[in-house]
Protein backbone atom coordinates (compact mmCIF):
# COMPACT_ATOMS: atom_id res chain seq x y z
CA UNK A 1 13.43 334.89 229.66
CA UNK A 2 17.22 335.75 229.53
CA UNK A 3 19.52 333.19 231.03
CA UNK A 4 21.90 334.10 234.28
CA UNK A 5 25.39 334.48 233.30
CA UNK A 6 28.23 333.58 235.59
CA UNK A 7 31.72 333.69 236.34
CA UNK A 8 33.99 331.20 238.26
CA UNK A 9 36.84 330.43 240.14
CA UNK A 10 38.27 327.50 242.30
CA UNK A 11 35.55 327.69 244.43
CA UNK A 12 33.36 330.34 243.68
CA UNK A 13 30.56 331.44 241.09
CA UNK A 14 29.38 335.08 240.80
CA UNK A 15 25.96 334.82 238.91
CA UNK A 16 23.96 337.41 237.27
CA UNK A 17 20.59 336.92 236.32
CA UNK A 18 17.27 334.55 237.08
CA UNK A 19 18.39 332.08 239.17
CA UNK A 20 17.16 330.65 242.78
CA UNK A 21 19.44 333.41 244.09
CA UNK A 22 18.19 336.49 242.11
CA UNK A 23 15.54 337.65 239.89
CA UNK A 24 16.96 339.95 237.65
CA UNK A 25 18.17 342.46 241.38
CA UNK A 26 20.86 341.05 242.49
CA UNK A 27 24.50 339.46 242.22
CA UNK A 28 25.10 337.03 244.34
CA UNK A 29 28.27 334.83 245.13
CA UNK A 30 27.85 330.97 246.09
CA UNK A 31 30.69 328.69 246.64
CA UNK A 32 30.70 325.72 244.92
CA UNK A 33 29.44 322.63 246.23
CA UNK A 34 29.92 318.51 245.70
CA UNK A 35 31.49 319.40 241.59
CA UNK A 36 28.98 322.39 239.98
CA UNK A 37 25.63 321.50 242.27
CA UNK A 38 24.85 324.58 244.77
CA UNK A 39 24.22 324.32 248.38
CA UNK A 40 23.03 326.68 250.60
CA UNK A 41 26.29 328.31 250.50
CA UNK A 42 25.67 331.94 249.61
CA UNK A 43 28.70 333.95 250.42
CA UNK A 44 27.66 337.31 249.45
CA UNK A 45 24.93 339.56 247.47
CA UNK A 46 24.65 343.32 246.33
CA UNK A 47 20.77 344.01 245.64
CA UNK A 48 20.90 346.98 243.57
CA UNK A 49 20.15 347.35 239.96
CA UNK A 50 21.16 344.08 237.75
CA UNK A 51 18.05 344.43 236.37
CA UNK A 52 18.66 343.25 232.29
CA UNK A 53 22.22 342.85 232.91
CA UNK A 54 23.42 341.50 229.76
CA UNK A 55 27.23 340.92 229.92
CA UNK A 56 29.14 338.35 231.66
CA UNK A 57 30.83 339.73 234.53
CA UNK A 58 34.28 339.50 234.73
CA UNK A 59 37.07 338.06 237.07
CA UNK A 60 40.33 339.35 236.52
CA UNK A 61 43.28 340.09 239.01
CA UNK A 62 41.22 339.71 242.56
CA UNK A 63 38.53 342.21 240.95
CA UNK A 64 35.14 341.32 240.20
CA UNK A 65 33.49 343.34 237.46
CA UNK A 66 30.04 343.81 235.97
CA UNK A 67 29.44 346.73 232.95
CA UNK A 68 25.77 347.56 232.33
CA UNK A 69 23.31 349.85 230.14
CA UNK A 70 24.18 353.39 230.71
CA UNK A 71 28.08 352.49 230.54
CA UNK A 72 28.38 352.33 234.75
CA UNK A 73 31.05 349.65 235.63
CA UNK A 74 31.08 348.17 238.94
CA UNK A 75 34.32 346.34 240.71
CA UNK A 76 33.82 344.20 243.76
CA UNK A 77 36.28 342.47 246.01
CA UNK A 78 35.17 338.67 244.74
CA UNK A 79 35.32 337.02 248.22
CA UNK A 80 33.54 339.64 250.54
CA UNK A 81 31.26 341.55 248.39
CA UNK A 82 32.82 344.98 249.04
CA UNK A 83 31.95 347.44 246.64
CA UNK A 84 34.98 348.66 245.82
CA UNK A 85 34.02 351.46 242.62
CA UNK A 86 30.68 351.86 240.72
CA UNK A 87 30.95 354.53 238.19
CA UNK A 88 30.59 355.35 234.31
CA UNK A 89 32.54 354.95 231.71
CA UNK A 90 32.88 358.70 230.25
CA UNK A 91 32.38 358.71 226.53
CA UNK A 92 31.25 355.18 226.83
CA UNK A 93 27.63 355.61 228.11
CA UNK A 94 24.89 353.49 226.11
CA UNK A 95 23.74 350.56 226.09
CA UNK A 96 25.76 346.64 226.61
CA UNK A 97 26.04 343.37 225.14
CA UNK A 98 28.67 342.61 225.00
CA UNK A 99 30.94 341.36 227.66
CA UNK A 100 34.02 342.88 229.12
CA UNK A 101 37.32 341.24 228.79
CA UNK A 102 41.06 342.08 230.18
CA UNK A 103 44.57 341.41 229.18
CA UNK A 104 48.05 343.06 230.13
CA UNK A 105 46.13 345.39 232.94
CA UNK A 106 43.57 346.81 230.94
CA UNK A 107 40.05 345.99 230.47
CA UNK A 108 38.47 346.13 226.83
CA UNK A 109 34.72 346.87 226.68
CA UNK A 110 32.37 347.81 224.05
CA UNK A 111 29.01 349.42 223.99
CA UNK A 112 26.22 348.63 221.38
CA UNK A 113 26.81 351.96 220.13
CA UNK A 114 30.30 350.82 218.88
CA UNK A 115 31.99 353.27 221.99
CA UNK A 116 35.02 351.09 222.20
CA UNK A 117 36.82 351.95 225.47
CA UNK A 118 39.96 351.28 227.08
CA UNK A 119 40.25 351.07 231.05
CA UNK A 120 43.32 350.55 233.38
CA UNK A 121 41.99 347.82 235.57
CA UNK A 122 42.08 347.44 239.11
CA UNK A 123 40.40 348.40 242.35
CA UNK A 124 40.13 351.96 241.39
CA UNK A 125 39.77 351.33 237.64
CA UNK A 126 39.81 354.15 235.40
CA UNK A 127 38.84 355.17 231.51
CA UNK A 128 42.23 355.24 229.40
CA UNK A 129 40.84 355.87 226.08
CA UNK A 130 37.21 355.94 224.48
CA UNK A 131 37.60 355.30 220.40
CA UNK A 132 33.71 355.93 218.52
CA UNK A 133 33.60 352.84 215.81
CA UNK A 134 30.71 354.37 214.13
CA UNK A 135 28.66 351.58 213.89
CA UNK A 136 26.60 349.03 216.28
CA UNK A 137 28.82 346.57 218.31
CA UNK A 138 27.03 343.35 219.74
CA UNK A 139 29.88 341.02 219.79
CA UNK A 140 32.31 340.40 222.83
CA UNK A 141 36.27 341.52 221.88
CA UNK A 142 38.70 338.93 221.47
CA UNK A 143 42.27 339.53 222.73
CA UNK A 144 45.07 337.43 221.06
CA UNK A 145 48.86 338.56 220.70
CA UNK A 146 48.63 342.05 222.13
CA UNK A 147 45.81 342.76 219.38
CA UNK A 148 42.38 343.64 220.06
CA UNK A 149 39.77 342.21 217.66
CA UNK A 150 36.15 343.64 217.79
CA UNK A 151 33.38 342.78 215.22
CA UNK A 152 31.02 345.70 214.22
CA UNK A 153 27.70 345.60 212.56
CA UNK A 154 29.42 346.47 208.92
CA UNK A 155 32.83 345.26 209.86
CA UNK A 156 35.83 343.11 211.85
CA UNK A 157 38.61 345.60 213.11
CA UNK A 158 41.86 345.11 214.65
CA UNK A 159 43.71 346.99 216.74
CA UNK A 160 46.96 346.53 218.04
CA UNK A 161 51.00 347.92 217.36
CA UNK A 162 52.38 346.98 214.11
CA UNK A 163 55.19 345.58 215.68
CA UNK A 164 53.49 343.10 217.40
């Protein structure tokens, strides 16, 4: 059975997954409780399709965001809930593993497929560029000194300007 994955912060986790708070439906958002150990402190939940969610979601400026199969990204508002976008990724539409990350206002995701896309992040994020690898992509980016490092089924790229 896959494992939930979570994000934190101060005092909140965002979990998708199995877990007492979901079965594979839902994300829910608990606040955390005597150092890591839950109470019944459920903030918030959105019940629709998490179903074999994959990636970790990601936290990054005030946004919430979870990417799943079929390339639709969703951004909530971490402390209420509010959906605040659900959409797909044009060009970027198959299947994930791999888990988003962000750097410098721009989220970095890429699809099994090896659909390595771009997005300006925010409330109202939107698809910047969508580059085609050619190959399968499993592995989540890494971001280090403005360079973008993704590992491929055949390969390791980097991308990045040379004067960096």
């Amino acid at each position: 059975m896959p494992q939930p994955l979570s994000v934190a912060s101060a005092h909140l986790h965002w979990i998708v997954g199995s877990t007492d708070f979901c079965r594979f439906t839902a994300l829910p958002s608990v606040r955390w409780v005597c150092r890591g150990v839950y109470g019944d402190m459920r903030l918030w939940r959105y019940d629709k399709g998490f179903a074999g969610v994959i990636p970790s979601p990601l936290l990054y400026d005030g946004v919430l965001y979870v990417i799943k199969s079929g390339g639709i990204l969703t951004a909530f508002d971490p402390a209420t809930g509010e959906l605040l976008k659900a959409g797909r990724v044009r060009g970027a539409l198959g299947g994930y593993s791999a888990s988003p990350v962000a750097a410098e206002g721009k989220i970095v995701i890429v699809s099994a497929e090896g659909k390595l896309a771009v997005l300006r992040a925010g409330r109202d994020w939107d698809v910047l560029a969508v580059n085609d690898l050619g190959e399968g992509s499993f592995a989540t980016p890494a971001l280090s000194a403005g360079r973008i490092y993704v590992r491929t089924d055949e390969a390791l790229y980097c991308f990045g300007s040379r004067g960096r």
